[in-house]
PDB file of N, CA and C in Angstrom:
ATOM      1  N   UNK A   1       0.863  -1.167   0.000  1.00  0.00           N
ATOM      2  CA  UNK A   1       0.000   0.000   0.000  1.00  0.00           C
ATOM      3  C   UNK A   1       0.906   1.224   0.000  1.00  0.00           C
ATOM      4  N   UNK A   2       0.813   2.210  -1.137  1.00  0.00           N
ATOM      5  CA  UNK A   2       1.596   3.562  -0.543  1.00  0.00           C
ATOM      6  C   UNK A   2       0.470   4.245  -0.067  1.00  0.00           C
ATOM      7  N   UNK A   3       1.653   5.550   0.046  1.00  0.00           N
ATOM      8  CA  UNK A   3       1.323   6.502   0.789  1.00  0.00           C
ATOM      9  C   UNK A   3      -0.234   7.253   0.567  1.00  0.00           C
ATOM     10  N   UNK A   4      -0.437   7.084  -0.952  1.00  0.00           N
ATOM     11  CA  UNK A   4      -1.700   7.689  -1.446  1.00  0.00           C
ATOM     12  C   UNK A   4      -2.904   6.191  -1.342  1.00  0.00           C
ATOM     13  N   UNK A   5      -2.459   4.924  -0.388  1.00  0.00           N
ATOM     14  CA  UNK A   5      -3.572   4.187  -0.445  1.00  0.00           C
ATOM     15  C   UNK A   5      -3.763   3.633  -1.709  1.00  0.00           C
ATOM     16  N   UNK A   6      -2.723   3.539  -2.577  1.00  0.00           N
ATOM     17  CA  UNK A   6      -2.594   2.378  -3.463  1.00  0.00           C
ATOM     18  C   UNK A   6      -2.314   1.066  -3.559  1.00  0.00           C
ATOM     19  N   UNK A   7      -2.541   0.480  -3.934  1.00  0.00           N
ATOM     20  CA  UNK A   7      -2.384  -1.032  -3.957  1.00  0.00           C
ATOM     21  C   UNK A   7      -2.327  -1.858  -5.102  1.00  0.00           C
ATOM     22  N   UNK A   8      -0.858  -2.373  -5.455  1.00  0.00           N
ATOM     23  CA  UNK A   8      -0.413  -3.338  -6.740  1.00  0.00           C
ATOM     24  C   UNK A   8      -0.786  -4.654  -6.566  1.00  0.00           C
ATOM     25  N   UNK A   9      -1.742  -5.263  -7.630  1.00  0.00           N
ATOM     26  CA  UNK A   9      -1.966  -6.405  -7.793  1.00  0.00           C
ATOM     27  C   UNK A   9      -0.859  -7.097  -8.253  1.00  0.00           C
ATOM     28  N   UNK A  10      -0.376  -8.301  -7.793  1.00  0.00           N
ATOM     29  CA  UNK A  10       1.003  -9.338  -7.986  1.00  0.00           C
ATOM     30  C   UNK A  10       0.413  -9.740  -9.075  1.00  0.00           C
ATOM     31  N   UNK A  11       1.412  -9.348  -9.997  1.00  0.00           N
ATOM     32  CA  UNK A  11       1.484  -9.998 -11.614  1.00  0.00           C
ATOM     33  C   UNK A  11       1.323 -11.430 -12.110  1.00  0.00           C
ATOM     34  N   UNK A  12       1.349 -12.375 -10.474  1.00  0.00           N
ATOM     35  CA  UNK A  12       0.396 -13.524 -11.228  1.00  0.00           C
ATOM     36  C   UNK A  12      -1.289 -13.265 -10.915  1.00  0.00           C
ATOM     37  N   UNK A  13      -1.702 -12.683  -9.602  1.00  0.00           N
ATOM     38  CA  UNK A  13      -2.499 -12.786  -9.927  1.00  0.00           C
ATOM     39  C   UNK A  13      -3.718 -11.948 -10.586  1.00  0.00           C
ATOM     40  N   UNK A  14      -2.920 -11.068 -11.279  1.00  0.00           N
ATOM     41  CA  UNK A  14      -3.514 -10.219 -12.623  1.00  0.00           C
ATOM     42  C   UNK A  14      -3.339 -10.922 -13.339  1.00  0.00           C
ATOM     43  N   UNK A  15      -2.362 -11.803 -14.131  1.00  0.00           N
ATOM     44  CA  UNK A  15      -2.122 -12.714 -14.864  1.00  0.00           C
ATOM     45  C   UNK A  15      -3.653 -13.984 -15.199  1.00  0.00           C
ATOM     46  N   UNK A  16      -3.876 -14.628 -13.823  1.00  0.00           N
ATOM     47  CA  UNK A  16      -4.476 -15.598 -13.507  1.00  0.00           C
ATOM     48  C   UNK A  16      -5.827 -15.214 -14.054  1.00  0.00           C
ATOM     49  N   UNK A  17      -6.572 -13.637 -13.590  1.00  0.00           N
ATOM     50  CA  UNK A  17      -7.859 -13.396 -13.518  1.00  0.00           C
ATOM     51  C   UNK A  17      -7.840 -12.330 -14.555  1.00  0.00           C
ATOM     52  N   UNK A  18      -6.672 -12.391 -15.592  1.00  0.00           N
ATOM     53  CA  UNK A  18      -6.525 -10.975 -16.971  1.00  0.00           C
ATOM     54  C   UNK A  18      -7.066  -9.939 -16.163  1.00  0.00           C
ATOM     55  N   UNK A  19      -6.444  -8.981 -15.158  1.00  0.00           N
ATOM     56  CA  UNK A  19      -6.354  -8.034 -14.941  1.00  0.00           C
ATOM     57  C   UNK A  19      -5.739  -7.009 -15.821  1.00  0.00           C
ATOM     58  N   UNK A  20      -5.962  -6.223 -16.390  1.00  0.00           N
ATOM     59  CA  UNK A  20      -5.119  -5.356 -17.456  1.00  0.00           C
ATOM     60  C   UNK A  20      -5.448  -4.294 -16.436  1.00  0.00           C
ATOM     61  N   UNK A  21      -4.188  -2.951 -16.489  1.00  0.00           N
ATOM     62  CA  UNK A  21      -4.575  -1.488 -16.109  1.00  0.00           C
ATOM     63  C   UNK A  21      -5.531  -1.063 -17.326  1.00  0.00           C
ATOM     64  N   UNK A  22      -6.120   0.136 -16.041  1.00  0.00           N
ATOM     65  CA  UNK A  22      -7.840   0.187 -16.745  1.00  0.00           C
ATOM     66  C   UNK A  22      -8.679  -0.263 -16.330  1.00  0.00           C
ATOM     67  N   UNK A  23      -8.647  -1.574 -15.974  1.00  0.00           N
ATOM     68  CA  UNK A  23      -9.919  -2.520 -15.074  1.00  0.00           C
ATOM     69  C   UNK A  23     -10.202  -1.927 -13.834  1.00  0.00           C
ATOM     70  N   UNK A  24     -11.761  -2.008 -13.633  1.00  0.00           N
ATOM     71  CA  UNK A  24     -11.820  -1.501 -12.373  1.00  0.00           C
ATOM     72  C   UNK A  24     -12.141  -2.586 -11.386  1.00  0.00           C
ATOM     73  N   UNK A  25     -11.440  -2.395 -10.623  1.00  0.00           N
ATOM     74  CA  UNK A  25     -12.067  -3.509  -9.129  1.00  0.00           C
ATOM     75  C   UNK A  25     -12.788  -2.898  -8.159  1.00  0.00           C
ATOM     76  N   UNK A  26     -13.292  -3.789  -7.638  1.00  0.00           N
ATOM     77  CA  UNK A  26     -14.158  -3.958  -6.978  1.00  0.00           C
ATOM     78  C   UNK A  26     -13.743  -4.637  -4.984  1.00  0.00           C
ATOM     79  N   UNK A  27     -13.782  -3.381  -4.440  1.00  0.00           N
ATOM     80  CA  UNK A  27     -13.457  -3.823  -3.002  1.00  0.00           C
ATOM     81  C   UNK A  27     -14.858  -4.104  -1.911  1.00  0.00           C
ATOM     82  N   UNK A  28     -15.297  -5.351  -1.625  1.00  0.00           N
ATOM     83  CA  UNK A  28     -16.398  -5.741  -1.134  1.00  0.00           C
ATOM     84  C   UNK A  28     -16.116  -6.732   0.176  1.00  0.00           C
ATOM     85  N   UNK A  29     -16.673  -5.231   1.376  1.00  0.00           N
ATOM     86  CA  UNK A  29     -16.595  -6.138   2.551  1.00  0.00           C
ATOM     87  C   UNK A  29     -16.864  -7.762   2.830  1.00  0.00           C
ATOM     88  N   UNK A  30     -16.142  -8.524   3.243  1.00  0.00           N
ATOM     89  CA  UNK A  30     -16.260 -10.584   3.614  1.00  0.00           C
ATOM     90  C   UNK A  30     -16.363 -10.150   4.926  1.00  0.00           C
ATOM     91  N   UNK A  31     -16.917 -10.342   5.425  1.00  0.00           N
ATOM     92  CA  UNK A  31     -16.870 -10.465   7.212  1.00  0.00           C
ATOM     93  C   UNK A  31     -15.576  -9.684   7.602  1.00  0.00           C
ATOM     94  N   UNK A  32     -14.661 -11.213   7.855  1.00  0.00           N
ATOM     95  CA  UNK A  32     -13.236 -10.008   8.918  1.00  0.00           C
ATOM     96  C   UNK A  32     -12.270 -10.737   7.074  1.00  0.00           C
ATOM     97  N   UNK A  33     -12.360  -9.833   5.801  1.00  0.00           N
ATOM     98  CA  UNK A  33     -11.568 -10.172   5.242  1.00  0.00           C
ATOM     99  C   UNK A  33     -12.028  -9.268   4.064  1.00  0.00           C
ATOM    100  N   UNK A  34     -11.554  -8.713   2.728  1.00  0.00           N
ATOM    101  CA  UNK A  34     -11.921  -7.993   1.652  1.00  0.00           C
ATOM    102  C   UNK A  34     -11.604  -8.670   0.571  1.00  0.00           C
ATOM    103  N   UNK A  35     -13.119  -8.706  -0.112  1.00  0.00           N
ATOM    104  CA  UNK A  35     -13.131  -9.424  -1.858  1.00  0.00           C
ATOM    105  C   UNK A  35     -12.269  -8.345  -2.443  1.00  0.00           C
ATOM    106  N   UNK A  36     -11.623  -8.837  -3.575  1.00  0.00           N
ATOM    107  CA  UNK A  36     -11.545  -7.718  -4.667  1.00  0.00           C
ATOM    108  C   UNK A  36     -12.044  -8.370  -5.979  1.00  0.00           C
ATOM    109  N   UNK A  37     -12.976  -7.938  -6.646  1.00  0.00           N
ATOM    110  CA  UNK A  37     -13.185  -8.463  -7.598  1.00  0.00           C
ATOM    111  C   UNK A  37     -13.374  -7.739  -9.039  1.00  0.00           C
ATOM    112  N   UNK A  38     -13.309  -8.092 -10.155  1.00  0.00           N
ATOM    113  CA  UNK A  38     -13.213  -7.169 -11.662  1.00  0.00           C
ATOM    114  C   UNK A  38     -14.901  -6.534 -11.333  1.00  0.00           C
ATOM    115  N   UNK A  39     -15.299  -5.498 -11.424  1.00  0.00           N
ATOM    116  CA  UNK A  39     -16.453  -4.903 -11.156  1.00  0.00           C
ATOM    117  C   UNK A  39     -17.371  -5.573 -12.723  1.00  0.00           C
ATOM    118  N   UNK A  40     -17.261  -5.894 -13.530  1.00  0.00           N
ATOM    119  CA  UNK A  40     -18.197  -6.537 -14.569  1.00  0.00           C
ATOM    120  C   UNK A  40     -18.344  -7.969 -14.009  1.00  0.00           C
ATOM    121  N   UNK A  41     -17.336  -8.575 -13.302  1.00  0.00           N
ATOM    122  CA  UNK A  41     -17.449 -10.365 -12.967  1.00  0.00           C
ATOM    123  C   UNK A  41     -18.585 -10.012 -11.636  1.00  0.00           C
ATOM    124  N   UNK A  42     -18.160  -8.819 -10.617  1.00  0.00           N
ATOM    125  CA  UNK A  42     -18.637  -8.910  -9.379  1.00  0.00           C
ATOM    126  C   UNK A  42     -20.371  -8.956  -9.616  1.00  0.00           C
ATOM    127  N   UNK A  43     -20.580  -8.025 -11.159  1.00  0.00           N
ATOM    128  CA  UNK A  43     -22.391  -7.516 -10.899  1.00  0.00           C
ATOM    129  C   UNK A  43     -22.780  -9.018 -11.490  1.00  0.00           C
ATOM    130  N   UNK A  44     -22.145 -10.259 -12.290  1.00  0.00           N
ATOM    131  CA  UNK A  44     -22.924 -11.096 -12.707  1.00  0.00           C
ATOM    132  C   UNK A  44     -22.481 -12.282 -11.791  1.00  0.00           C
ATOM    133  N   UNK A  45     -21.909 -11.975 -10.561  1.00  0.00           N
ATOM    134  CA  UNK A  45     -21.494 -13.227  -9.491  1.00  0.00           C
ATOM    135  C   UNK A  45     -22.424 -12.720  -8.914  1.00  0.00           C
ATOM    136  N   UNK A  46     -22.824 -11.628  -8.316  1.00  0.00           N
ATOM    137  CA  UNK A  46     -23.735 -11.341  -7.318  1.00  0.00           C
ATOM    138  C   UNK A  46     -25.406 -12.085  -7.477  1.00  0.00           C
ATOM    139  N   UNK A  47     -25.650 -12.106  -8.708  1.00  0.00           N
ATOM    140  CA  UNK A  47     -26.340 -12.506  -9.366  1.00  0.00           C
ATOM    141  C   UNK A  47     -26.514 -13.903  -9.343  1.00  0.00           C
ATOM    142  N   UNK A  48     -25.759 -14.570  -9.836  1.00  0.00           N
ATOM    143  CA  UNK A  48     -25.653 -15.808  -9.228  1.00  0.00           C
ATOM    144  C   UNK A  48     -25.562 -16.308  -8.283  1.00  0.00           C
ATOM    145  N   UNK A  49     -25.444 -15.734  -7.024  1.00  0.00           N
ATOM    146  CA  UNK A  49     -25.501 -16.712  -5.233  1.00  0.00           C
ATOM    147  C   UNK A  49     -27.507 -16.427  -4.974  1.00  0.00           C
ATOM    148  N   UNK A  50     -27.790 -17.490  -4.802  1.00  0.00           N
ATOM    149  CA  UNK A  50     -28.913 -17.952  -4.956  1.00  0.00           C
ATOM    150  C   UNK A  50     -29.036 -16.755  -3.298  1.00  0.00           C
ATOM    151  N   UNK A  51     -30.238 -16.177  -3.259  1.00  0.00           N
ATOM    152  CA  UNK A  51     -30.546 -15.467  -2.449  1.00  0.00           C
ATOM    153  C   UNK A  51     -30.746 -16.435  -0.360  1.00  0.00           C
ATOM    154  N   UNK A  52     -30.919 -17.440  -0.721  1.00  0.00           N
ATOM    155  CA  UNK A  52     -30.749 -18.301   0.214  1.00  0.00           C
ATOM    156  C   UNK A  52     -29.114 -18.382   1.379  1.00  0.00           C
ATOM    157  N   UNK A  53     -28.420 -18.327   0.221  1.00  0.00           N
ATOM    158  CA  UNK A  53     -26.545 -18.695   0.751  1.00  0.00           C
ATOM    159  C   UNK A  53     -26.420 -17.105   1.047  1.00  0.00           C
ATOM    160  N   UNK A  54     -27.091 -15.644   0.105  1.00  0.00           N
ATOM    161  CA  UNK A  54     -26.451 -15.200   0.629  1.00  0.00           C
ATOM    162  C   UNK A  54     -27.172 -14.088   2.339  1.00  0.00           C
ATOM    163  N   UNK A  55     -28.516 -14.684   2.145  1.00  0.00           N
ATOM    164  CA  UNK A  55     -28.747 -14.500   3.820  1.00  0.00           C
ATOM    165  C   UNK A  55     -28.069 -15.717   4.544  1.00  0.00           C
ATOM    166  N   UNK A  56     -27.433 -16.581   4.647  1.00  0.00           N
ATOM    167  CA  UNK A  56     -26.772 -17.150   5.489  1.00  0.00           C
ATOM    168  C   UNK A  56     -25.295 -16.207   5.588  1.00  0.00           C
ATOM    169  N   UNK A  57     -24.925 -16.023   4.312  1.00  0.00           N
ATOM    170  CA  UNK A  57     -23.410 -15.348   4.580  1.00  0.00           C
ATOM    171  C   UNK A  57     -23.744 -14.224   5.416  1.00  0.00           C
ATOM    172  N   UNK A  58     -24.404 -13.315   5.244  1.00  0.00           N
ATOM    173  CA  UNK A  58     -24.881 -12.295   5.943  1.00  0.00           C
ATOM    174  C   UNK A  58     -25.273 -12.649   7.131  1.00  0.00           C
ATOM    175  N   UNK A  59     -25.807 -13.378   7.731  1.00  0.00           N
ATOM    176  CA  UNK A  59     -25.986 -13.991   9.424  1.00  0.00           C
ATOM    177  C   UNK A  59     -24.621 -14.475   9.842  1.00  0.00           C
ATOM    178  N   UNK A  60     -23.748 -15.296   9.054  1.00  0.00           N
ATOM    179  CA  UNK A  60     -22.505 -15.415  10.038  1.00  0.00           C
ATOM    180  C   UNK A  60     -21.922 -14.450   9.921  1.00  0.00           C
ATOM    181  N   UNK A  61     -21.504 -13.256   9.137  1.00  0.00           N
ATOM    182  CA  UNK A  61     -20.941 -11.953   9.360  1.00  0.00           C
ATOM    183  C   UNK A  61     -21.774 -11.405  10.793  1.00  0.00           C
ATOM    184  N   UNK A  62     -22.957 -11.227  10.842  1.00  0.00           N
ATOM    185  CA  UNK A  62     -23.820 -10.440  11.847  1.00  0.00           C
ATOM    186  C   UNK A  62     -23.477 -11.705  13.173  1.00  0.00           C
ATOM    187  N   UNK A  63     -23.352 -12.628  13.171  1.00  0.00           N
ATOM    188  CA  UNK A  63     -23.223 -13.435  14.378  1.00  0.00           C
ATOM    189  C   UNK A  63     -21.538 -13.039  14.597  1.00  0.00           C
ATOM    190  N   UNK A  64     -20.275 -12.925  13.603  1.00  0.00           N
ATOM    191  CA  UNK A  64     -19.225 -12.566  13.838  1.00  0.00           C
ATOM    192  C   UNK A  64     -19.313 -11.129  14.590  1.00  0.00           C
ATOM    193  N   UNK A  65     -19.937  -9.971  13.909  1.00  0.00           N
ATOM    194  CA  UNK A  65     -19.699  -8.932  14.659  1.00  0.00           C
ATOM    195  C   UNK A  65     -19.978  -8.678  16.353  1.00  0.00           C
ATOM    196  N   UNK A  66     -21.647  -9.118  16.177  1.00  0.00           N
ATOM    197  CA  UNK A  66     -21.856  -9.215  17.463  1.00  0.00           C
ATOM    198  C   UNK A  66     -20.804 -10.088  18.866  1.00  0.00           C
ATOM    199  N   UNK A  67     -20.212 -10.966  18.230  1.00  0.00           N
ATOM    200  CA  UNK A  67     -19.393 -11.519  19.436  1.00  0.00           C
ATOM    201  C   UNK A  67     -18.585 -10.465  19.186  1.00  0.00           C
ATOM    202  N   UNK A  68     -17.791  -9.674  18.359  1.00  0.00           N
ATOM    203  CA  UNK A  68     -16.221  -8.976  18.430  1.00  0.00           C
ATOM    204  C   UNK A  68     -17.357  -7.512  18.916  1.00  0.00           C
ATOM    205  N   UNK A  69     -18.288  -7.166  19.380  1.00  0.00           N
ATOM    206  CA  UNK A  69     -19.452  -6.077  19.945  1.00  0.00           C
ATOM    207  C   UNK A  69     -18.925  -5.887  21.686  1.00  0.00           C
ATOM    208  N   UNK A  70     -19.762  -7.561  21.905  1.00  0.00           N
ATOM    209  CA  UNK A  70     -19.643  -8.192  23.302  1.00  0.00           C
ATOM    210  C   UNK A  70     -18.533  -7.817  23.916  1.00  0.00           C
ATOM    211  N   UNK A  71     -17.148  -7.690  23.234  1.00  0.00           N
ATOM    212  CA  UNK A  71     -15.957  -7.765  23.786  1.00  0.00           C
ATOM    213  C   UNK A  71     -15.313  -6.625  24.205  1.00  0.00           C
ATOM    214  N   UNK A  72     -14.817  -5.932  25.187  1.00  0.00           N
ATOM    215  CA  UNK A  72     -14.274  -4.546  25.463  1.00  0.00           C
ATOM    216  C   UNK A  72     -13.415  -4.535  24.562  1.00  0.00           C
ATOM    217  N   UNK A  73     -13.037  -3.384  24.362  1.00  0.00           N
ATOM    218  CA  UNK A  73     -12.024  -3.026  23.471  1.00  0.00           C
ATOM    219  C   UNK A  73     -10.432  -3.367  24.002  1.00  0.00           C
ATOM    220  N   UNK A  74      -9.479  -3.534  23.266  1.00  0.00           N
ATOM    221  CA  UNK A  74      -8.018  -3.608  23.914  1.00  0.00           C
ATOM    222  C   UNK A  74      -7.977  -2.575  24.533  1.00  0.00           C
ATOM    223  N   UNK A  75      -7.549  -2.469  25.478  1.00  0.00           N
ATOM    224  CA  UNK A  75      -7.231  -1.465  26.840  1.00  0.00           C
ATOM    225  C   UNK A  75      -7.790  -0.935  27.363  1.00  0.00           C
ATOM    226  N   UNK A  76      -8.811  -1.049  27.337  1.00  0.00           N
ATOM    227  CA  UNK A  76      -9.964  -0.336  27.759  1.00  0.00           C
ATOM    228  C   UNK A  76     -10.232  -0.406  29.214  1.00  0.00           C
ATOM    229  N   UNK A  77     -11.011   0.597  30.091  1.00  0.00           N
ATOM    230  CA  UNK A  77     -10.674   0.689  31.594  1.00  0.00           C
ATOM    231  C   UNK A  77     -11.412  -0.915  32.090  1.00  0.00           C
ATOM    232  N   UNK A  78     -11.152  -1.250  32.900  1.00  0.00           N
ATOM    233  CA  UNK A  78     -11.409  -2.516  33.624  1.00  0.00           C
ATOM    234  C   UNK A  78     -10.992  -3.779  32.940  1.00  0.00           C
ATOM    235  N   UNK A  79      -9.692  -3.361  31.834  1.00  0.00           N
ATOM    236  CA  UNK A  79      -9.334  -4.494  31.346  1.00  0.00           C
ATOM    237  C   UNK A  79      -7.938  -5.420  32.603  1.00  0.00           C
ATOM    238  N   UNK A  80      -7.760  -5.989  33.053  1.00  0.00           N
ATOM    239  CA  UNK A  80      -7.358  -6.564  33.646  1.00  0.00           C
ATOM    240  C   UNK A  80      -5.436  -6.611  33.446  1.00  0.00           C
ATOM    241  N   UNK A  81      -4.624  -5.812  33.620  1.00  0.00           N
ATOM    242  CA  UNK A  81      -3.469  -6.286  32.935  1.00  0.00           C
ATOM    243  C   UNK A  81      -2.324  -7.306  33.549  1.00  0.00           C
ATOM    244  N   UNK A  82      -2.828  -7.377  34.906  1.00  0.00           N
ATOM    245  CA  UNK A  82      -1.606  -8.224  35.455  1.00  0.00           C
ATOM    246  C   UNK A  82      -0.802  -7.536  36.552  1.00  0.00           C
ATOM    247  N   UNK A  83      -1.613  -5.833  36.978  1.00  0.00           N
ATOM    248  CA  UNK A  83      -0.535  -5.142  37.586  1.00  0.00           C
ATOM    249  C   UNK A  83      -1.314  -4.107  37.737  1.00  0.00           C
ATOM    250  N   UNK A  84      -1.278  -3.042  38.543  1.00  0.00           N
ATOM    251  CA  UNK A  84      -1.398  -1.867  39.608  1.00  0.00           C
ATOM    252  C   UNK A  84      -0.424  -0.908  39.193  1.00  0.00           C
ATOM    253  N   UNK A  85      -1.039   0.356  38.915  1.00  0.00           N
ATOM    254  CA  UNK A  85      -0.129   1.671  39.150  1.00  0.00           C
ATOM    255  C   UNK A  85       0.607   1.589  40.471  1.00  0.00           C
ATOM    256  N   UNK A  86       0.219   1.176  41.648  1.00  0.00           N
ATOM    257  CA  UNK A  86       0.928   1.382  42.598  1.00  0.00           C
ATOM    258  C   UNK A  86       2.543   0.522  42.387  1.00  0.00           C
ATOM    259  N   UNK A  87       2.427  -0.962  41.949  1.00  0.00           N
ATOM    260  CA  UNK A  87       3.423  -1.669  41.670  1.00  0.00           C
ATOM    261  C   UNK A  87       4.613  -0.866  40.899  1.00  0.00           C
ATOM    262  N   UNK A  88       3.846   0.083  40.088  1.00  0.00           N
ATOM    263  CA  UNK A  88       4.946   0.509  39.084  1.00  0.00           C
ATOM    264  C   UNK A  88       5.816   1.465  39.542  1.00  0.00           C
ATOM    265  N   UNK A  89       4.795   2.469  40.673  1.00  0.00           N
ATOM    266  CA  UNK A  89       5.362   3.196  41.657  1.00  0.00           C
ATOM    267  C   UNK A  89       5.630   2.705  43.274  1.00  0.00           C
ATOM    268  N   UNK A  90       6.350   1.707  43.406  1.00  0.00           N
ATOM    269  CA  UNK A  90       6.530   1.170  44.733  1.00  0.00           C
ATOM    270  C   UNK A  90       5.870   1.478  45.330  1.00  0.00           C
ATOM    271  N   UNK A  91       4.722   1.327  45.654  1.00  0.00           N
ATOM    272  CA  UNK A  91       3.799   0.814  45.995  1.00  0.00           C
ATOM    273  C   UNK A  91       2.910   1.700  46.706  1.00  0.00           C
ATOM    274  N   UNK A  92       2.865   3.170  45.847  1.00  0.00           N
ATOM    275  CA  UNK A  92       2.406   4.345  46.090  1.00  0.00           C
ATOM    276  C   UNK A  92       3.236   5.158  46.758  1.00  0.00           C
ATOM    277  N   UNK A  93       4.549   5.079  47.426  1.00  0.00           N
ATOM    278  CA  UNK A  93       4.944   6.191  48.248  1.00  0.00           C
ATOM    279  C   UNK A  93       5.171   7.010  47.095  1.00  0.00           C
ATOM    280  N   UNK A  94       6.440   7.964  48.075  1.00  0.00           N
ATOM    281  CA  UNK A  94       6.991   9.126  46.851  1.00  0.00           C
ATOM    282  C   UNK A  94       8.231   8.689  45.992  1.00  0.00           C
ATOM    283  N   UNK A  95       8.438   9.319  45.390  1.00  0.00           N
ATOM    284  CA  UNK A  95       9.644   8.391  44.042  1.00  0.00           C
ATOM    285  C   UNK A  95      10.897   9.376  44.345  1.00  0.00           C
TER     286      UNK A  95
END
């Protein structure tokens, strides 16, 4: 990725899926992961997942978020670390 949020597709796998510059892709949230797909393949794949599979895909994304919801954030106050400000400052006196 540079600096301007670009991103080079590896020349096999532009190769593999005829990526030419010019093509536009297609970046489409997966749960905890990102499709990229040729934006002409993506509108006639979408099309094809039988409306059934893709309310299931959509419930295990929504069952994924909600557990990573449930969870405090990393560091967050009452996260537990193993240790006391006082420890760090012997044990509250003066330093």
């Amino acid at each position: 990725m540079t600096s301007k949020l670009q991103v080079t597709v590896p020349k096999s796998i532009a190769d593999q899926f005829a990526i030419r510059p010019g093509d536009e892709i297609e970046w489409i949230p997966a749960g905890d992961a990102i499709r990229v797909v040729q934006r002409a393949a993506s509108r006639r794949k979408e099309r094809s997942v039988p409306p059934a599979a893709r309310l299931r895909l959509f419930d295990e994304a929504t069952r994924r978020q909600d557990i990573r919801n449930s969870q405090p954030p990393p560091g967050s106050p009452g996260t537990d670390r193993g240790w006391t400000r006082e420890d760090l400052y012997g044990r509250g006196g003066p330093r």
